[in-house]
Protein backbone atom coordinates (compact mmCIF):
# COMPACT_ATOMS: atom_id res chain seq x y z
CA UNK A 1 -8.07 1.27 -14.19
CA UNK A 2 -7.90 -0.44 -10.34
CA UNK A 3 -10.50 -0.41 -7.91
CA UNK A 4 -8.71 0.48 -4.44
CA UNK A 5 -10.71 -1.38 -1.55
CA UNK A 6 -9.77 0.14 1.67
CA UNK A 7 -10.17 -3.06 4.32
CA UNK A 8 -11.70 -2.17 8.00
CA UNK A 9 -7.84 -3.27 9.10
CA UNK A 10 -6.43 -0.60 6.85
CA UNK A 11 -8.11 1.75 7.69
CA UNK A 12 -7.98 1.93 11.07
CA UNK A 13 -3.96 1.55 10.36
CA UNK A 14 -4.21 4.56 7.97
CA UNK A 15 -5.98 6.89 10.78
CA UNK A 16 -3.06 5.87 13.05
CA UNK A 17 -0.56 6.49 10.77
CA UNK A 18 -1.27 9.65 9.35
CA UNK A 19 -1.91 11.08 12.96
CA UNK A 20 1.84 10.73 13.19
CA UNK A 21 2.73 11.53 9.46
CA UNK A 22 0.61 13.97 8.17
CA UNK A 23 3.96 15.64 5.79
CA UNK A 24 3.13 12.34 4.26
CA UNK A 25 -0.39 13.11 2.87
CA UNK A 26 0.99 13.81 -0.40
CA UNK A 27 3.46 11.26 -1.42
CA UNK A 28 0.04 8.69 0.02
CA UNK A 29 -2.57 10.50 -2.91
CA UNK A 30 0.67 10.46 -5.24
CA UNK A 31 0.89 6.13 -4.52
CA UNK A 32 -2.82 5.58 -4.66
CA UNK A 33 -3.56 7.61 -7.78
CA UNK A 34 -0.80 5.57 -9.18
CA UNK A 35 -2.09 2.01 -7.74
CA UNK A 36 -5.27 2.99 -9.82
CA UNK A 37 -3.79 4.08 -13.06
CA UNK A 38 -0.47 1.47 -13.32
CA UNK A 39 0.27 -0.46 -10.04
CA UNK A 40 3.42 -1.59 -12.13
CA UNK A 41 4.74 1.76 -12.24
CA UNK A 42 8.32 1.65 -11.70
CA UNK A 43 8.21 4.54 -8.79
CA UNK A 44 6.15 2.19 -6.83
CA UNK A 45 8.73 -1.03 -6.07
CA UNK A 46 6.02 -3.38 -6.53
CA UNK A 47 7.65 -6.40 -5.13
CA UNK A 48 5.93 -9.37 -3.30
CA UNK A 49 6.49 -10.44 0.15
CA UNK A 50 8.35 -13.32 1.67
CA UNK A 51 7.50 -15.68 4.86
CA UNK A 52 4.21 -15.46 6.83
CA UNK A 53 3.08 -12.57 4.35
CA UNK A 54 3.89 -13.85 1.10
CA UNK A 55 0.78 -14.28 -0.24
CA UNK A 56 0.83 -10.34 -0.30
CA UNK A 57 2.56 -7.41 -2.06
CA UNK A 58 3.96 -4.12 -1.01
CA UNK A 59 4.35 -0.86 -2.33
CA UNK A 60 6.46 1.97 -1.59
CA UNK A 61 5.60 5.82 -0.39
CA UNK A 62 9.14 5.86 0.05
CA UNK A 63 11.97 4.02 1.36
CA UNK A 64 10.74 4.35 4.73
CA UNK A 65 6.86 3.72 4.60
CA UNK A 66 4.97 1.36 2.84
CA UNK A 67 2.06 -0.57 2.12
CA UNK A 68 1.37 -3.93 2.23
CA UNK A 69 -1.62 -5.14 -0.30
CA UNK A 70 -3.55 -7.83 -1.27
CA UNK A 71 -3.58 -8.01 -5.19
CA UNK A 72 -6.09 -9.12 -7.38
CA UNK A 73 -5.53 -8.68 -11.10
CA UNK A 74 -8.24 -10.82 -12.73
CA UNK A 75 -10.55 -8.85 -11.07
CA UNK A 76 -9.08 -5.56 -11.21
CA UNK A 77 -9.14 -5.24 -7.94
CA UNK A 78 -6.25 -3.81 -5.35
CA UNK A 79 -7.12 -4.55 -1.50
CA UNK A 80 -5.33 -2.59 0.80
CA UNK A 81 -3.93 -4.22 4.19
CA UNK A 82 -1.55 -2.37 6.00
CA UNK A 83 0.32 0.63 6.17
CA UNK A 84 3.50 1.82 8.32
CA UNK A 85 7.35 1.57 8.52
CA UNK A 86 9.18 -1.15 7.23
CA UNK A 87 10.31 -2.53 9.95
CA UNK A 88 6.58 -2.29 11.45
CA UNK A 89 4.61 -4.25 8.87
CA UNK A 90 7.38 -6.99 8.16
């Protein structure tokens, strides 16, 4: 299993986001039950980022949301970063 850190950044971004989206609130516990249990799971898109972000990776709630994460595997550990529309967080 993956720890899930929440950064300060995130969640102040989550708060926000789920103000406007709360129909979303289920697909979100859906992605970060799955980022515990198998952050490779195919539902997911892991994929990593390009440009000024590429040192992160982004996951899907679905083809209109994501989240952008910092990914530690060594470790275990799965930092969260951002979270909004595509075209927001690219």
């Amino acid at each position: 299993m993956y720890e899930i850190i929440f950064t300060k950044k995130y969640e102040k971004a989550a708060k926000k986001f789920f103000k406007k989206h709360r129909d979303l609130k289920q697909k979100y516990n859906k992605t970060i039950y799955l980022l515990k249990n198998n952050p490779f799971h195919p539902s997911l898109r892991l994929h990593k980022l390009q440009g000024d972000k590429k040192e992160f990776y982004s996951v899907s709630l679905d083809m209109q949301y994501r989240i952008i994460l910092d990914f530690i595997i060594i470790e275990n550990k799965i930092f969260l970063i951002d979270i909004g529309t595509h075209d927001d967080i690219y």
